[in-house]
Structures are given as C-alpha cells and as structure tokens.
N, C-alpha and C. Protein backbone atom coordinates (compact mmCIF):
# COMPACT_ATOMS: atom_id res chain seq x y z
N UNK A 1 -2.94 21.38 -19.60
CA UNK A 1 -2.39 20.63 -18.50
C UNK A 1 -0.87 20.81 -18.49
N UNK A 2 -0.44 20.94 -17.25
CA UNK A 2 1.32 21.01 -17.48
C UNK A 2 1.50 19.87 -16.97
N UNK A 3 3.22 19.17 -17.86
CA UNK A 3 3.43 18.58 -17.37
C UNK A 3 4.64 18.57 -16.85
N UNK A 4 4.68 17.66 -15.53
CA UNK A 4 6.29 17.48 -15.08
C UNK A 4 6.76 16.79 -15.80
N UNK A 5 8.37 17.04 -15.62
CA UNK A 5 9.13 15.90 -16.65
C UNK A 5 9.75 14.91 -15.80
N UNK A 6 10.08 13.74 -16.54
CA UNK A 6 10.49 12.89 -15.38
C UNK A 6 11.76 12.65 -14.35
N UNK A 7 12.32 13.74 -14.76
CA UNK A 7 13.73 13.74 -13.83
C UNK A 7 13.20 14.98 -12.91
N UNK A 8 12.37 15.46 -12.52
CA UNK A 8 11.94 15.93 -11.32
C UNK A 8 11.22 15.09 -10.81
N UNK A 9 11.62 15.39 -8.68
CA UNK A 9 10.64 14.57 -7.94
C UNK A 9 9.99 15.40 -7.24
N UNK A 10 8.68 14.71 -7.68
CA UNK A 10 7.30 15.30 -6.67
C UNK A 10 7.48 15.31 -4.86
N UNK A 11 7.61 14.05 -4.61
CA UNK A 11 7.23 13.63 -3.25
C UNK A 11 8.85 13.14 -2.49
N UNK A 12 9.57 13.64 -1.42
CA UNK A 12 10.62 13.00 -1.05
C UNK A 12 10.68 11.38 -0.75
N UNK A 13 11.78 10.88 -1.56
CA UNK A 13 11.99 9.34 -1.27
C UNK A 13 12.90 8.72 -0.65
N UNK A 14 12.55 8.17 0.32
CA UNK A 14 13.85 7.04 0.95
C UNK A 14 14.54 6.20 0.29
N UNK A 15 13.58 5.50 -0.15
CA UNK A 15 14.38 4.20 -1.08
C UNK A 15 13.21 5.10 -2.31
N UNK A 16 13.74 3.76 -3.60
CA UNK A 16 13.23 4.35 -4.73
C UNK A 16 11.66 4.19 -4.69
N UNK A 17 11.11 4.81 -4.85
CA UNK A 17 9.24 4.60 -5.16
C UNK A 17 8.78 4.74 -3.45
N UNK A 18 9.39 4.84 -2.63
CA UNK A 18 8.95 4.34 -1.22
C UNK A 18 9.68 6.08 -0.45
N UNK A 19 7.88 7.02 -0.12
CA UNK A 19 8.55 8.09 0.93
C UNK A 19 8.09 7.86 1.90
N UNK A 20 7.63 8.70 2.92
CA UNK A 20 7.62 9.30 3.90
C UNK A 20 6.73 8.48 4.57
N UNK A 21 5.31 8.50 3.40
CA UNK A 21 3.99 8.06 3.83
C UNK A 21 4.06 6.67 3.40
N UNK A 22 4.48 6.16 2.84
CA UNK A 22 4.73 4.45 2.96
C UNK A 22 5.93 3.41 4.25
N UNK A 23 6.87 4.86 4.49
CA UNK A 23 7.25 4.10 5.84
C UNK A 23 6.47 4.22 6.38
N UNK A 24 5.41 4.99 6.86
CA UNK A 24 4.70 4.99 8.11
C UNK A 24 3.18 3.90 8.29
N UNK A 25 3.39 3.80 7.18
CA UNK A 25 2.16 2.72 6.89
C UNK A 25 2.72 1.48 7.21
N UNK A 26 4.28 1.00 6.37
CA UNK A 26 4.21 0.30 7.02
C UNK A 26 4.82 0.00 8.19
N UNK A 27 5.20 1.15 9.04
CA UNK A 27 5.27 0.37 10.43
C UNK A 27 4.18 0.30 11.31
N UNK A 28 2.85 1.05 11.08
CA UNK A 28 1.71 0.90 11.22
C UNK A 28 0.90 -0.41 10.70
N UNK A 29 1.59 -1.21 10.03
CA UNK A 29 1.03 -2.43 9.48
C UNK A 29 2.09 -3.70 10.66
N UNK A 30 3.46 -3.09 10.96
CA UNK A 30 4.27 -4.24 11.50
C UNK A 30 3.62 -4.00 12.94
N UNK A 31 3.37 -2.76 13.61
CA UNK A 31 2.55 -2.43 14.81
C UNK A 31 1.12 -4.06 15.03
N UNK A 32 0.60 -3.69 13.31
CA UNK A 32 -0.92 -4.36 14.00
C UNK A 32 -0.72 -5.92 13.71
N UNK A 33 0.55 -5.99 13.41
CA UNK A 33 0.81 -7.98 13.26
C UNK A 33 1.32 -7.90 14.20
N UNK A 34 1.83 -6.96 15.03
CA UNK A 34 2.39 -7.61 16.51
C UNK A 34 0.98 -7.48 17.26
N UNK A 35 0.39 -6.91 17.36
CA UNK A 35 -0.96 -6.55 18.14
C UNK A 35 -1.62 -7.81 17.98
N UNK A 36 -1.48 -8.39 16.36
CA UNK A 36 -2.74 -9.64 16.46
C UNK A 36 -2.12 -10.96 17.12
N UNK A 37 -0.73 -11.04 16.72
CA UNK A 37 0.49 -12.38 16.61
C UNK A 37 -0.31 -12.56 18.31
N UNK A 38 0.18 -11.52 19.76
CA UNK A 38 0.12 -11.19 20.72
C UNK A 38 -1.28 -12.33 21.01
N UNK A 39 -2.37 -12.32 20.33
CA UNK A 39 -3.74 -13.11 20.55
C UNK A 39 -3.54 -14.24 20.17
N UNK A 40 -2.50 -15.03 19.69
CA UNK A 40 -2.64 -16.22 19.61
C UNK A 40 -1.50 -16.92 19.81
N UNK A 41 -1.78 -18.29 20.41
CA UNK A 41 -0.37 -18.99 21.34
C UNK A 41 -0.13 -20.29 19.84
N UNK A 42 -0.35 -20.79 19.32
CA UNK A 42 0.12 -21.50 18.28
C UNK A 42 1.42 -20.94 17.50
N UNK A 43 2.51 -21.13 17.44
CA UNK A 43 3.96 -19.99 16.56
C UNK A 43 3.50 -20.02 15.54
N UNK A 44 2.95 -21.17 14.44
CA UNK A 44 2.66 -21.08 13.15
C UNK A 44 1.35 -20.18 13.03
N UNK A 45 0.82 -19.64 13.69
CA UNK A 45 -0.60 -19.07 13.50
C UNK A 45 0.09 -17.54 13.71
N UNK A 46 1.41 -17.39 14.66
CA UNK A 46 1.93 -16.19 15.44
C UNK A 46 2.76 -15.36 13.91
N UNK A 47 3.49 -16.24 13.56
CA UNK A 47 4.43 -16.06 12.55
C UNK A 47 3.58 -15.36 10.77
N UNK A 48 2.20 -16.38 10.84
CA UNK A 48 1.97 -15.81 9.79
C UNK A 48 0.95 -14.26 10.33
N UNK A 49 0.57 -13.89 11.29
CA UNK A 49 -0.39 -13.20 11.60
C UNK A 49 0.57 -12.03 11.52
N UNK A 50 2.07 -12.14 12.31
CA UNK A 50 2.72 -11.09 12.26
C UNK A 50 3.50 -10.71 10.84
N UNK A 51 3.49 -11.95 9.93
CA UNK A 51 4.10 -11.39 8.81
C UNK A 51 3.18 -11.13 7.56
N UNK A 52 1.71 -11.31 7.70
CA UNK A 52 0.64 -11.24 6.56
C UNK A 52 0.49 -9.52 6.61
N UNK A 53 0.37 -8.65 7.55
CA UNK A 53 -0.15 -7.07 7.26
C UNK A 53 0.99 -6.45 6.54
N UNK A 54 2.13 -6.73 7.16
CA UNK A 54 3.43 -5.61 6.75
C UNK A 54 3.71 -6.22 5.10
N UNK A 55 3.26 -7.95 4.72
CA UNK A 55 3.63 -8.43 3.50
C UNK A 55 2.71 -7.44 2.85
N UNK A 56 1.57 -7.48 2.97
CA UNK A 56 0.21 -7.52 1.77
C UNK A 56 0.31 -5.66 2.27
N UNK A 57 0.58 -4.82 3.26
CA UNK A 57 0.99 -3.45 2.84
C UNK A 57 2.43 -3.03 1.77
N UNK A 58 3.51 -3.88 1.94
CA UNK A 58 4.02 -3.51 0.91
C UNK A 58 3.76 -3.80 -0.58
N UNK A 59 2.75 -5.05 -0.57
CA UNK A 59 2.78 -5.21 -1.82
C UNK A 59 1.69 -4.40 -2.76
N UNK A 60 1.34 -3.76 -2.02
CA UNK A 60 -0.16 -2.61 -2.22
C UNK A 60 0.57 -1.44 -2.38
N UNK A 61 1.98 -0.91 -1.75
CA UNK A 61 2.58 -0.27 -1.70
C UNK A 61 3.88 0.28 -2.81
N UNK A 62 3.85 -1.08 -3.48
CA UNK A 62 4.99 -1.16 -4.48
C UNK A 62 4.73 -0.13 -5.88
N UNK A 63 5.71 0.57 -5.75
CA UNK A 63 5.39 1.30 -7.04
C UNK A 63 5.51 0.49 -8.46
N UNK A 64 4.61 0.57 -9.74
CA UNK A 64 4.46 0.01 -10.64
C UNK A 64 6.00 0.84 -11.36
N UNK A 65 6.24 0.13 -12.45
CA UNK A 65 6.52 0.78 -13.89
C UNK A 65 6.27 1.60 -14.43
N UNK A 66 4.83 2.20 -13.86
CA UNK A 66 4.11 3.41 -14.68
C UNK A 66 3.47 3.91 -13.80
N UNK A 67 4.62 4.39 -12.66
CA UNK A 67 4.25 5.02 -11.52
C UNK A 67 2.90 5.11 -10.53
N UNK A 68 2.56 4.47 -11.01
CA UNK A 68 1.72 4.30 -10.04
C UNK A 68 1.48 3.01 -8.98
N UNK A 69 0.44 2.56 -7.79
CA UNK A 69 0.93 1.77 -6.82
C UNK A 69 -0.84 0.59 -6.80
N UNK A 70 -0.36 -0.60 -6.94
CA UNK A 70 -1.74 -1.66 -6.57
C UNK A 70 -3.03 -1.09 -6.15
N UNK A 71 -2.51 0.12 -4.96
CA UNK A 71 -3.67 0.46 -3.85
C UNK A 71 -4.28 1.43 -4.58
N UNK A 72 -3.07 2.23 -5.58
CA UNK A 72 -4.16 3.09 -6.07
C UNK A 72 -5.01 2.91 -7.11
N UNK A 73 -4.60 1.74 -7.91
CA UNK A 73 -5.46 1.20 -9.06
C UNK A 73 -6.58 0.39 -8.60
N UNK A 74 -6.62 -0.17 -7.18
CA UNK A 74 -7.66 -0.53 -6.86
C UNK A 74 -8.88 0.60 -6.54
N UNK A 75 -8.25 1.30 -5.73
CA UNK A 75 -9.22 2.76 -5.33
C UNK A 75 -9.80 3.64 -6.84
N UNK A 76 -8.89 3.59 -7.88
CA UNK A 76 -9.65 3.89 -8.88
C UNK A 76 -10.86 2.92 -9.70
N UNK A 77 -10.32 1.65 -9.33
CA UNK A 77 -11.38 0.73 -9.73
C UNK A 77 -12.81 0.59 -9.25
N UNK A 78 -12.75 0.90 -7.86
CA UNK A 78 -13.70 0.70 -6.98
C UNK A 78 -14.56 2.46 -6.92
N UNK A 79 -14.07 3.23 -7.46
CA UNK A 79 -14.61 4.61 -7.60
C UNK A 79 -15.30 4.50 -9.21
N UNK A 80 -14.86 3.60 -9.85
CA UNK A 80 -15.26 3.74 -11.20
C UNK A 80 -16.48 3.06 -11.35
N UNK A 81 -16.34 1.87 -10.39
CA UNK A 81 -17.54 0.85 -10.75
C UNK A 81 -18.54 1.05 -9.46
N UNK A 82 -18.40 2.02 -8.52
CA UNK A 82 -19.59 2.58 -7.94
C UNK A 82 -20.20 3.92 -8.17
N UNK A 83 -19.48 4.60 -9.50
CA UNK A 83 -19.73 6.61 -9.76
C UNK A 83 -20.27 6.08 -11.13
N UNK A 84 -20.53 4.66 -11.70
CA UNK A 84 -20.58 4.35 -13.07
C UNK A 84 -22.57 5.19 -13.27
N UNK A 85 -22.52 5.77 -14.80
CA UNK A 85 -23.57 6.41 -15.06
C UNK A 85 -24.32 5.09 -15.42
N UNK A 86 -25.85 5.17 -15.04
CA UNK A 86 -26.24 4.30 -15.85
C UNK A 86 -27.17 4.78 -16.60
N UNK A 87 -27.40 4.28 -18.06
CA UNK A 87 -27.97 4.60 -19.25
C UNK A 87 -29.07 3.55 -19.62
N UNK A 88 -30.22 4.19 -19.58
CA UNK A 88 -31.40 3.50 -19.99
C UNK A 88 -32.11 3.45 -20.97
C-alpha cells in the first residue's frame, strides 16, 4: 500500500477540511430549508425548518481529527452491519 504523507493535499480546500463538494452540499441543504421554511406560516416552525438541513449537513460534514467526516463513519457502519457474514 502507498502511503501519502500528511503535508500533501488530496482534494482542493476552501476552508480547512471543507472543499468543493461540501460547499455544494451545503448550499443544496440551505436551498431545501428555504423550500420547506416557504410551507409553513408559523416564524418559529419557519426559522427552525430553515436552519435544521444546512445545521445537521454541516455537522455530518465536519472533518474529524482523524480525517475523516460523521457521514462517512456512518456509511461505513451501515455497510458493515448489512455485508455482515453470518456463521452458523
């Protein structure tokens, strides 16, 4: 296996841990809280509808300590415990 070392970067970054494909997600997340906010006339129902997708995408989005991101440790979780062998 080769490895990179850590003062090279793989993927171009805007801010630190955050490229290309995480801006676009999340303005694709601030897009669909305005889309939902839009369906409902209550402000407190407006306010959290438009600020719950873009919150809970960045926080899925946040790079760990050990490079890696929430969303993807979930997606490995959920590949592990449905590809699991079972032994009889």
């Amino acid at each position: 296996m080769y490895l990179i070392p850590k003062n090279i970067k793989i993927k171009k970054e805007i801010f630190k841990g955050f490229g290309i494909i995480e801006i676009i997600a999340m303005a694709l997340s601030l897009g669909f809280g305005f889309l939902l906010q839009s369906c409902v006339s209550d402000y407190k129902l407006k306010i959290f509808l438009f600020g719950f997708p873009p919150i809970t995408t960045f926080l899925l989005l946040l790079p760990l300590p050990n490079g890696s991101t929430p969303l993807i440790i979930f997606k490995k979780f959920l590949i592990y415990k449905y590809r699991q062998k079972n032994y009889k």
